[in-house]
PDB file of N, CA and C in Angstrom:
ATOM      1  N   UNK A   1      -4.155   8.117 -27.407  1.00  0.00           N
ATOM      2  CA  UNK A   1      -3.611   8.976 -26.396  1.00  0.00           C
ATOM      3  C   UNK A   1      -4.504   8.994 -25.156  1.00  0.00           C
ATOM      4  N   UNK A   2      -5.673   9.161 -25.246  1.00  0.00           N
ATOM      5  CA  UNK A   2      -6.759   8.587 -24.231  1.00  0.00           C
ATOM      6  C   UNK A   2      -6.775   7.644 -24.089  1.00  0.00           C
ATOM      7  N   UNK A   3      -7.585   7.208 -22.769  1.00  0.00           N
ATOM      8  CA  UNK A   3      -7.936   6.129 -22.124  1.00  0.00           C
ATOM      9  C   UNK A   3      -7.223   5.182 -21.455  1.00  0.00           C
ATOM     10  N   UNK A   4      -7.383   3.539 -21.399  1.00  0.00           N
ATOM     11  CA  UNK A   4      -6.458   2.914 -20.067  1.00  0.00           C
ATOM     12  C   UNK A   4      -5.188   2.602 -21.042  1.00  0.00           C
ATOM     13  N   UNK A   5      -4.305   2.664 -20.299  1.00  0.00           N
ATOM     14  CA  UNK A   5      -3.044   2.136 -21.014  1.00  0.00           C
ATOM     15  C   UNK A   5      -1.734   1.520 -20.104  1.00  0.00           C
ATOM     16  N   UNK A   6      -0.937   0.855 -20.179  1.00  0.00           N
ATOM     17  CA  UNK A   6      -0.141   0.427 -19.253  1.00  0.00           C
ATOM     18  C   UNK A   6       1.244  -0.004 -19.800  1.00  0.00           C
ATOM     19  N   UNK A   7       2.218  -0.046 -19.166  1.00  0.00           N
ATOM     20  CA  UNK A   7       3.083   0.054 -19.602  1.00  0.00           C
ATOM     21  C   UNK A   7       4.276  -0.950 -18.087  1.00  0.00           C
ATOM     22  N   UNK A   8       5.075  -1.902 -18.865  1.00  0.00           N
ATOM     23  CA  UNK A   8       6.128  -2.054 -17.528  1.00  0.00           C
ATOM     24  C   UNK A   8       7.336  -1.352 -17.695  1.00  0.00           C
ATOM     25  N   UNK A   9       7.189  -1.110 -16.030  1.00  0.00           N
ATOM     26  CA  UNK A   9       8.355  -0.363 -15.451  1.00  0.00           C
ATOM     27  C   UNK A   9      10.015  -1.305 -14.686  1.00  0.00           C
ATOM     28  N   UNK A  10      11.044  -1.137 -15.677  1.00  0.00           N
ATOM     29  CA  UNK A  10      11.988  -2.205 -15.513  1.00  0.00           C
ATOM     30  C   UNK A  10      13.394  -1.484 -14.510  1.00  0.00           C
ATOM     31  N   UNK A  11      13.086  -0.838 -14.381  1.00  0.00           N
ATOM     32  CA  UNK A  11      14.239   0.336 -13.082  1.00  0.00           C
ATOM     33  C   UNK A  11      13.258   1.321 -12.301  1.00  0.00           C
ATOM     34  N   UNK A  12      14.034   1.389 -10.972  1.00  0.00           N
ATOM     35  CA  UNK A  12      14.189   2.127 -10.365  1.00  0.00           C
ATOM     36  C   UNK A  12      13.676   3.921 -10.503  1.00  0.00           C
ATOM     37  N   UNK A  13      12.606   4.348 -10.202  1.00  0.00           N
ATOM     38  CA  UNK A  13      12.979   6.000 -10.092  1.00  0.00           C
ATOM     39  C   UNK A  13      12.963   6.323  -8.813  1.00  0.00           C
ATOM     40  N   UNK A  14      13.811   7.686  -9.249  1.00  0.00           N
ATOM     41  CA  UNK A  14      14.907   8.374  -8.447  1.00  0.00           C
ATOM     42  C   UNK A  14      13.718   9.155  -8.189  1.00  0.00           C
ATOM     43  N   UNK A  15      13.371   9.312  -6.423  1.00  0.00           N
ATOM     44  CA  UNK A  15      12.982   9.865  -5.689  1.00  0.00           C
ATOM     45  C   UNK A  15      13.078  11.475  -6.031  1.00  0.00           C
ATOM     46  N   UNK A  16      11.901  12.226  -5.531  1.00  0.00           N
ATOM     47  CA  UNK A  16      11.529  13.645  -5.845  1.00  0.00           C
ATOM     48  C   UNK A  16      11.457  13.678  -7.381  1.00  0.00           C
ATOM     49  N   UNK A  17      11.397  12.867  -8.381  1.00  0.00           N
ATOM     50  CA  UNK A  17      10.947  13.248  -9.623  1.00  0.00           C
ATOM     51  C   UNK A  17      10.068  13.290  -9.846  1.00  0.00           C
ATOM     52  N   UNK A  18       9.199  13.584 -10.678  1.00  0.00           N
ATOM     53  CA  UNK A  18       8.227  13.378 -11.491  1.00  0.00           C
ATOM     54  C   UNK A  18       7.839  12.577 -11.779  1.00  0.00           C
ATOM     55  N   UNK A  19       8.489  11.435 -12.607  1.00  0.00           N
ATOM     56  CA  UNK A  19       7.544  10.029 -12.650  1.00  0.00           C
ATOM     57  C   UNK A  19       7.265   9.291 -10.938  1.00  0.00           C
ATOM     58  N   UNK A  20       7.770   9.917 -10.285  1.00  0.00           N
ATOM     59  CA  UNK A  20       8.500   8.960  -8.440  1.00  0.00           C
ATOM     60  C   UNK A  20       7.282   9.365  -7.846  1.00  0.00           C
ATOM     61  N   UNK A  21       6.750  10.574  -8.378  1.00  0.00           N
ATOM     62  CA  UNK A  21       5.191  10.967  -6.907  1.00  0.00           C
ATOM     63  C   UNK A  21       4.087  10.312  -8.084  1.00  0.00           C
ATOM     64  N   UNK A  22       4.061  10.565  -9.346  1.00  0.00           N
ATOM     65  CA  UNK A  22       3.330   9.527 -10.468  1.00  0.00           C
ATOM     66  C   UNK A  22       2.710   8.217  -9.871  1.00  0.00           C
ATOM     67  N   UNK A  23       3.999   7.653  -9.909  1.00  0.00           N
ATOM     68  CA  UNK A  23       3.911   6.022  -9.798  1.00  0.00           C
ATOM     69  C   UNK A  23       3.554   5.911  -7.789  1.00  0.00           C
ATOM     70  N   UNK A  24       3.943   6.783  -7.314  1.00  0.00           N
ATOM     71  CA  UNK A  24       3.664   6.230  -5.387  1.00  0.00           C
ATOM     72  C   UNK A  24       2.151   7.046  -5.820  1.00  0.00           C
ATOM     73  N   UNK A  25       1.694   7.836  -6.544  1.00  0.00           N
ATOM     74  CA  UNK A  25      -0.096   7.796  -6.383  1.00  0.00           C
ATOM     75  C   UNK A  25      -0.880   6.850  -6.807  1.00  0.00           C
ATOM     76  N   UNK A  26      -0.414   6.477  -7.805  1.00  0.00           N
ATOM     77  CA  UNK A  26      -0.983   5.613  -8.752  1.00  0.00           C
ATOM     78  C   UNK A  26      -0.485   3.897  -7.534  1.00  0.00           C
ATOM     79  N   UNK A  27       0.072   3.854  -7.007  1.00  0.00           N
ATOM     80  CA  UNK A  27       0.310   2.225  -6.866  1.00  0.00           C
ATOM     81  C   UNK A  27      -0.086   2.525  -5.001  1.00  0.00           C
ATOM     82  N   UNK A  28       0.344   3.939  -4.318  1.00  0.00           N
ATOM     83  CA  UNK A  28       0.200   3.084  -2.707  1.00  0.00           C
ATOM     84  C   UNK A  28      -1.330   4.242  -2.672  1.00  0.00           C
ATOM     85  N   UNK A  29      -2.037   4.411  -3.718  1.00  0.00           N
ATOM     86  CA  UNK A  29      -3.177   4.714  -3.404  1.00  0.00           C
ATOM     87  C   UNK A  29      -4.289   3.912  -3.257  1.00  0.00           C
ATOM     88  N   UNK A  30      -4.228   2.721  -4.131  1.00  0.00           N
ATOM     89  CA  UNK A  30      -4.833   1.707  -3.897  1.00  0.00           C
ATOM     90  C   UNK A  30      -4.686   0.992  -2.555  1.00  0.00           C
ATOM     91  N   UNK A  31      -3.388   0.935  -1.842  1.00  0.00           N
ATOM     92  CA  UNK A  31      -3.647   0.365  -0.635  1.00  0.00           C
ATOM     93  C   UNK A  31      -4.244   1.249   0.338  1.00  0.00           C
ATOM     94  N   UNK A  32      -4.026   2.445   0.644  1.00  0.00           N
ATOM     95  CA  UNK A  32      -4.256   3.344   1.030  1.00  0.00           C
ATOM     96  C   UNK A  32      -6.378   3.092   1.428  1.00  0.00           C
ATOM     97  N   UNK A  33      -6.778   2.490   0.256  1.00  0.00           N
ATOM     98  CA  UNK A  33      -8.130   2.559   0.329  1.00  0.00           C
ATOM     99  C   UNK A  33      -8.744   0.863   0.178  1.00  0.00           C
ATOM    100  N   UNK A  34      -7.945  -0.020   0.595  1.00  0.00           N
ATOM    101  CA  UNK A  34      -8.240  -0.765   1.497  1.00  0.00           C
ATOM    102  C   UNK A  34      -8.568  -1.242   2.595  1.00  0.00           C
ATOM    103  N   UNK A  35     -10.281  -2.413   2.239  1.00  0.00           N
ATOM    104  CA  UNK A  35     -10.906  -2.903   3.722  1.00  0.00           C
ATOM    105  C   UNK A  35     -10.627  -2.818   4.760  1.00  0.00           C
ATOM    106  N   UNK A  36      -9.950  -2.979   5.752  1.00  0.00           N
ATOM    107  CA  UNK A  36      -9.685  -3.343   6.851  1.00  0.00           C
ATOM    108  C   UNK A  36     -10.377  -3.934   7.916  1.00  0.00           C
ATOM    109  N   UNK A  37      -9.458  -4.340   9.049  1.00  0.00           N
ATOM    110  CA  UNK A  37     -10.486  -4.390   9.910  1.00  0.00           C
ATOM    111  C   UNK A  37     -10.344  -2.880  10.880  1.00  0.00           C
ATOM    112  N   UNK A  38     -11.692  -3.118  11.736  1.00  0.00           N
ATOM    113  CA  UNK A  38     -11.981  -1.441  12.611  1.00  0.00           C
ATOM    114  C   UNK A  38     -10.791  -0.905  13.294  1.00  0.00           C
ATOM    115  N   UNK A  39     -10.249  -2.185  13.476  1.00  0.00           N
ATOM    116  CA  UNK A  39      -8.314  -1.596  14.682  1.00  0.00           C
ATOM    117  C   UNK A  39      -7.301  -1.263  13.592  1.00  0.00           C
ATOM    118  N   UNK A  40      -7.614  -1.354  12.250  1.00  0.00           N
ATOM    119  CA  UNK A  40      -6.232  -0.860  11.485  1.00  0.00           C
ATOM    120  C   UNK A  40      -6.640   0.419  10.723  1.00  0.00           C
ATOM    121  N   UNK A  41      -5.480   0.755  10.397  1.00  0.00           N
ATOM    122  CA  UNK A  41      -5.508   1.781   9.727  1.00  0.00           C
ATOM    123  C   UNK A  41      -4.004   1.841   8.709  1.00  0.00           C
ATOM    124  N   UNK A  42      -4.282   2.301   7.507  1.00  0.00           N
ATOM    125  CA  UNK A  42      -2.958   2.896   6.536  1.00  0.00           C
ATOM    126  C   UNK A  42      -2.923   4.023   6.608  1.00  0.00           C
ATOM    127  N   UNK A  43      -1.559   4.563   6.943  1.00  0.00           N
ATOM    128  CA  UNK A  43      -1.399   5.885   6.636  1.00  0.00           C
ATOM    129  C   UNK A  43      -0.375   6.094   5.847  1.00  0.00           C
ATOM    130  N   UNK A  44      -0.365   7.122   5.019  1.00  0.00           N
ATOM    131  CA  UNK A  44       0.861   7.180   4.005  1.00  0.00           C
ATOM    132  C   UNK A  44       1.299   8.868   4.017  1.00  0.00           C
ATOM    133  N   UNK A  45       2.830   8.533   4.018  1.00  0.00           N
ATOM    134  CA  UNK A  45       3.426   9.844   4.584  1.00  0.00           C
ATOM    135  C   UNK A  45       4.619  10.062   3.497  1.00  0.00           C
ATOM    136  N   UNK A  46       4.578  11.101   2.910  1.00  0.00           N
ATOM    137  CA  UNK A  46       5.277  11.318   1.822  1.00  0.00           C
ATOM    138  C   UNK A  46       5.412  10.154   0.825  1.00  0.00           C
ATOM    139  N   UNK A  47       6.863   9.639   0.846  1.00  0.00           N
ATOM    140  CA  UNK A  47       6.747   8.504  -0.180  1.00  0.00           C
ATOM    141  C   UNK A  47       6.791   7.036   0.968  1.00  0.00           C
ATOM    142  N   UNK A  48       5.669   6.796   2.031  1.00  0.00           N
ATOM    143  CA  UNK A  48       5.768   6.189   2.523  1.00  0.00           C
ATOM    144  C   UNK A  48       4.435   5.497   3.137  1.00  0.00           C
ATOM    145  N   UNK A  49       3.832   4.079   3.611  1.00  0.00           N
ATOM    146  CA  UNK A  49       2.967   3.664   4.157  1.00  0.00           C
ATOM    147  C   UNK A  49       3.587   3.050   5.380  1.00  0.00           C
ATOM    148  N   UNK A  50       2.390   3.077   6.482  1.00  0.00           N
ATOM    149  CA  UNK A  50       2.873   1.946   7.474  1.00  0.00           C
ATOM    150  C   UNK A  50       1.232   1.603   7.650  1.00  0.00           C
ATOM    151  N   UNK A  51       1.593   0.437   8.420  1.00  0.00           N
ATOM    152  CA  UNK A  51       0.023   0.092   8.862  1.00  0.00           C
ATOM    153  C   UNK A  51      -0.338  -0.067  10.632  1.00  0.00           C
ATOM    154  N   UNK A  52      -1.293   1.004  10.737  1.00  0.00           N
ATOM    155  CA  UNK A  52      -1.064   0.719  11.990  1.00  0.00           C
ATOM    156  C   UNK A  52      -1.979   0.190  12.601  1.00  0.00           C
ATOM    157  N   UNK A  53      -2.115  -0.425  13.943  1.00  0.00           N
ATOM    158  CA  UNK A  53      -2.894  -1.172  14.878  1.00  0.00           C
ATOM    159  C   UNK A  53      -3.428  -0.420  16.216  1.00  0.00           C
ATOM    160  N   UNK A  54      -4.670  -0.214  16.539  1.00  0.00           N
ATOM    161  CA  UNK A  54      -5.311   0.127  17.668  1.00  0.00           C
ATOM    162  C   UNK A  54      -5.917  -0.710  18.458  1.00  0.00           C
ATOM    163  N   UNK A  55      -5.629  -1.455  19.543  1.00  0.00           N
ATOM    164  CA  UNK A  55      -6.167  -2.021  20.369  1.00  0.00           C
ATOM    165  C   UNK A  55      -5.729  -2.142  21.718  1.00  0.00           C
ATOM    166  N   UNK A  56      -6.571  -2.413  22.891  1.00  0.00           N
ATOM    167  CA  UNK A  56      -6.304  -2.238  24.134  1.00  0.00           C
ATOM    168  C   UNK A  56      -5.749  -3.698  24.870  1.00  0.00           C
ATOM    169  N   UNK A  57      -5.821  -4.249  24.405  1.00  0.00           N
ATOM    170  CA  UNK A  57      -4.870  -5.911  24.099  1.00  0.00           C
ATOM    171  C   UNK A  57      -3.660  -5.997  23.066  1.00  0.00           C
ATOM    172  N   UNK A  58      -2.281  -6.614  24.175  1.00  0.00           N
ATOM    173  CA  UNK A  58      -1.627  -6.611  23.015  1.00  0.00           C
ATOM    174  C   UNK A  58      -1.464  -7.710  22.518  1.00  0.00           C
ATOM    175  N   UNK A  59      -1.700  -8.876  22.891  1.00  0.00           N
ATOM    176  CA  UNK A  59      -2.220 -10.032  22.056  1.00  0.00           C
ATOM    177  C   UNK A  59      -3.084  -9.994  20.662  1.00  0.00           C
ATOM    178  N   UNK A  60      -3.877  -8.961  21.111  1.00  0.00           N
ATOM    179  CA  UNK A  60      -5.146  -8.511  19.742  1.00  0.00           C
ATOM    180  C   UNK A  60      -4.528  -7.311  19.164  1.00  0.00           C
ATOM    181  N   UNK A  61      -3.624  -7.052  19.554  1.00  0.00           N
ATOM    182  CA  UNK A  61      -2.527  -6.243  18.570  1.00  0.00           C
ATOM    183  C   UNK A  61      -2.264  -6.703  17.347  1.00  0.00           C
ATOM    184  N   UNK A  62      -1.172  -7.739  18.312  1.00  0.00           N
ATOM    185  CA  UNK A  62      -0.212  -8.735  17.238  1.00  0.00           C
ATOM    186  C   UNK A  62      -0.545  -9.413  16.470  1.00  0.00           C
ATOM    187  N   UNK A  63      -2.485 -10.000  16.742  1.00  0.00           N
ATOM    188  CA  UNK A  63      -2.910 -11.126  15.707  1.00  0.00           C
ATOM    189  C   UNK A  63      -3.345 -10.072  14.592  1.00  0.00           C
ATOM    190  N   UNK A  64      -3.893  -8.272  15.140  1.00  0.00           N
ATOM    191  CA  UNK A  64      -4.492  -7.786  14.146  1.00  0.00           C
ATOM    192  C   UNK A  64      -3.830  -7.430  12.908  1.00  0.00           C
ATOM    193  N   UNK A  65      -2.337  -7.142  13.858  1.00  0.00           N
ATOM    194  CA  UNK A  65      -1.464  -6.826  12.891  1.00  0.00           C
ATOM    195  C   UNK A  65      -0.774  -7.750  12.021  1.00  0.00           C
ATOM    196  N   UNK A  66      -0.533  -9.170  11.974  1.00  0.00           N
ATOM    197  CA  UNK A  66      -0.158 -10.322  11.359  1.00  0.00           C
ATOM    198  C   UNK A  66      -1.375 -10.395  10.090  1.00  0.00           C
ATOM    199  N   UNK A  67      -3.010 -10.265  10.640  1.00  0.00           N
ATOM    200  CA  UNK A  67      -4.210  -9.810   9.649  1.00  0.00           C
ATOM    201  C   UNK A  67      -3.743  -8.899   8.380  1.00  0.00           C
ATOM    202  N   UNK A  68      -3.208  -8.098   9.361  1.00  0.00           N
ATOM    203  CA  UNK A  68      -3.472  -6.444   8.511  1.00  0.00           C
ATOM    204  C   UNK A  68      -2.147  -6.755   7.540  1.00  0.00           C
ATOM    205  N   UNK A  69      -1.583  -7.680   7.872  1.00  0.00           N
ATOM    206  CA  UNK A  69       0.118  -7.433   6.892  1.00  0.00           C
ATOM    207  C   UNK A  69      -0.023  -8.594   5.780  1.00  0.00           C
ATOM    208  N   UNK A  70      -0.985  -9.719   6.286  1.00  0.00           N
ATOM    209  CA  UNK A  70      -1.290 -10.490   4.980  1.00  0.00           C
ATOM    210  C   UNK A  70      -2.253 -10.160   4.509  1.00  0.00           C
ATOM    211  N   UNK A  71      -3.220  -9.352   4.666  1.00  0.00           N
ATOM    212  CA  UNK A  71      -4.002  -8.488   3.922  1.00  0.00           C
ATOM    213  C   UNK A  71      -3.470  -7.929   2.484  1.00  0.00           C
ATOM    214  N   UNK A  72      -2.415  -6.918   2.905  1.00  0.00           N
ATOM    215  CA  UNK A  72      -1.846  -5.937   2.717  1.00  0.00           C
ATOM    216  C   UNK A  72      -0.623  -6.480   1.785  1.00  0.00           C
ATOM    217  N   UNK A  73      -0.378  -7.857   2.443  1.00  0.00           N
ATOM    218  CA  UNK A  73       0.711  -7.901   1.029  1.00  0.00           C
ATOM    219  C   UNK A  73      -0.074  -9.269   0.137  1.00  0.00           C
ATOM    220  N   UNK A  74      -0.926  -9.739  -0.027  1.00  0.00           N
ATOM    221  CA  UNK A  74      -2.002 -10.653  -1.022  1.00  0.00           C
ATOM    222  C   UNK A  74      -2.623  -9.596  -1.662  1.00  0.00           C
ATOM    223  N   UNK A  75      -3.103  -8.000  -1.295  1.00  0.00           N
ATOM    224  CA  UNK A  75      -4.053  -7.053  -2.288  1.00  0.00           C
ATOM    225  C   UNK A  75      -3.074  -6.858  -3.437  1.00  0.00           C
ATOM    226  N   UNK A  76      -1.861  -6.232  -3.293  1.00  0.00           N
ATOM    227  CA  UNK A  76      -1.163  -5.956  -4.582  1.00  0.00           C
ATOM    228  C   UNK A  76      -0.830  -6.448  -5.293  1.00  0.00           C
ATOM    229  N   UNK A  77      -0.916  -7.829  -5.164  1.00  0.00           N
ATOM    230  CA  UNK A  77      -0.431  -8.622  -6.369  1.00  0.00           C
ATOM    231  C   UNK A  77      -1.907  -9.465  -7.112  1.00  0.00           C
ATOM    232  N   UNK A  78      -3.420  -9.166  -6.852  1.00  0.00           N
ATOM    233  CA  UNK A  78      -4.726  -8.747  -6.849  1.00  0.00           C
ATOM    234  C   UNK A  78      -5.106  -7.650  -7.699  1.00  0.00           C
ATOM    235  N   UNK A  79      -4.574  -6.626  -7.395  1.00  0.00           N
ATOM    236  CA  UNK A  79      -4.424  -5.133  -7.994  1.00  0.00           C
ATOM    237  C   UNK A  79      -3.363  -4.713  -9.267  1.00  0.00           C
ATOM    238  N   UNK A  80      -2.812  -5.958  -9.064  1.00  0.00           N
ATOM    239  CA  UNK A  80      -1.572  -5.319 -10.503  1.00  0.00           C
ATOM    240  C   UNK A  80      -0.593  -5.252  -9.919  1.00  0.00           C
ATOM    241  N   UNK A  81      -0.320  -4.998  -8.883  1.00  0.00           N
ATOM    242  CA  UNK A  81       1.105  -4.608  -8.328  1.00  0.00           C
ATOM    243  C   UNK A  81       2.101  -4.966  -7.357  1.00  0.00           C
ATOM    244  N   UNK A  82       3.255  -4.682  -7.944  1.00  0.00           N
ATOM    245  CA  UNK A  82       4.250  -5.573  -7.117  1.00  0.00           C
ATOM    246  C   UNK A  82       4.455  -5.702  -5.521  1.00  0.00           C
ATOM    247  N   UNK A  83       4.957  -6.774  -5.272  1.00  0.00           N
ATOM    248  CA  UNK A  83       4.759  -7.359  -4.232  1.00  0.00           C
ATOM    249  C   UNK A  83       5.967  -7.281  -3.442  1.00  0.00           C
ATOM    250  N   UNK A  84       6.868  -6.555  -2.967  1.00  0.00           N
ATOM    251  CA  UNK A  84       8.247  -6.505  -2.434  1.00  0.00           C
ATOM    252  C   UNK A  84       8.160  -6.523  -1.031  1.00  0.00           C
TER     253      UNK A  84
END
């Protein structure tokens, strides 16, 4: 009953349940506390992430943000988790 254990998940949960805030702590917390570079940032807002970009170039926007999104989708499938 203790300790690590894991289990796959083969459907869908239905938003505002109980297993639904479970599984978005457990899976977009890990991105949440990912490297970056100094111009990005994750923020996560209810059952939601975006990633955002700070810079005074928007050229060095777009490359940071192209960075920050293959970052971001190569960690979870690294971490255990799915990749959608």
């Amino acid at each position: 009953m203790y300790g690590a254990e894991s289990r796959d998940i083969t459907m869908d949960v239905f938003q505002r349940s109980v297993p639904s805030s479970i599984l978005w702590n457990g899976m977009n917390n890990k991105i949440l506390k990912f490297k970056l570079l100094d111009t990005m940032y994750v923020v996560g807002f209810a059952n939601d992430i975006a990633l955002t970009v700070v810079n005074k170039q928007l050229e060095n926007v777009k490359n940071d943000a192209k960075k920050g999104n293959r970052l971001v989708r190569v960690n979870p499938s690294q971490l255990g988790l799915a990749n959608h």
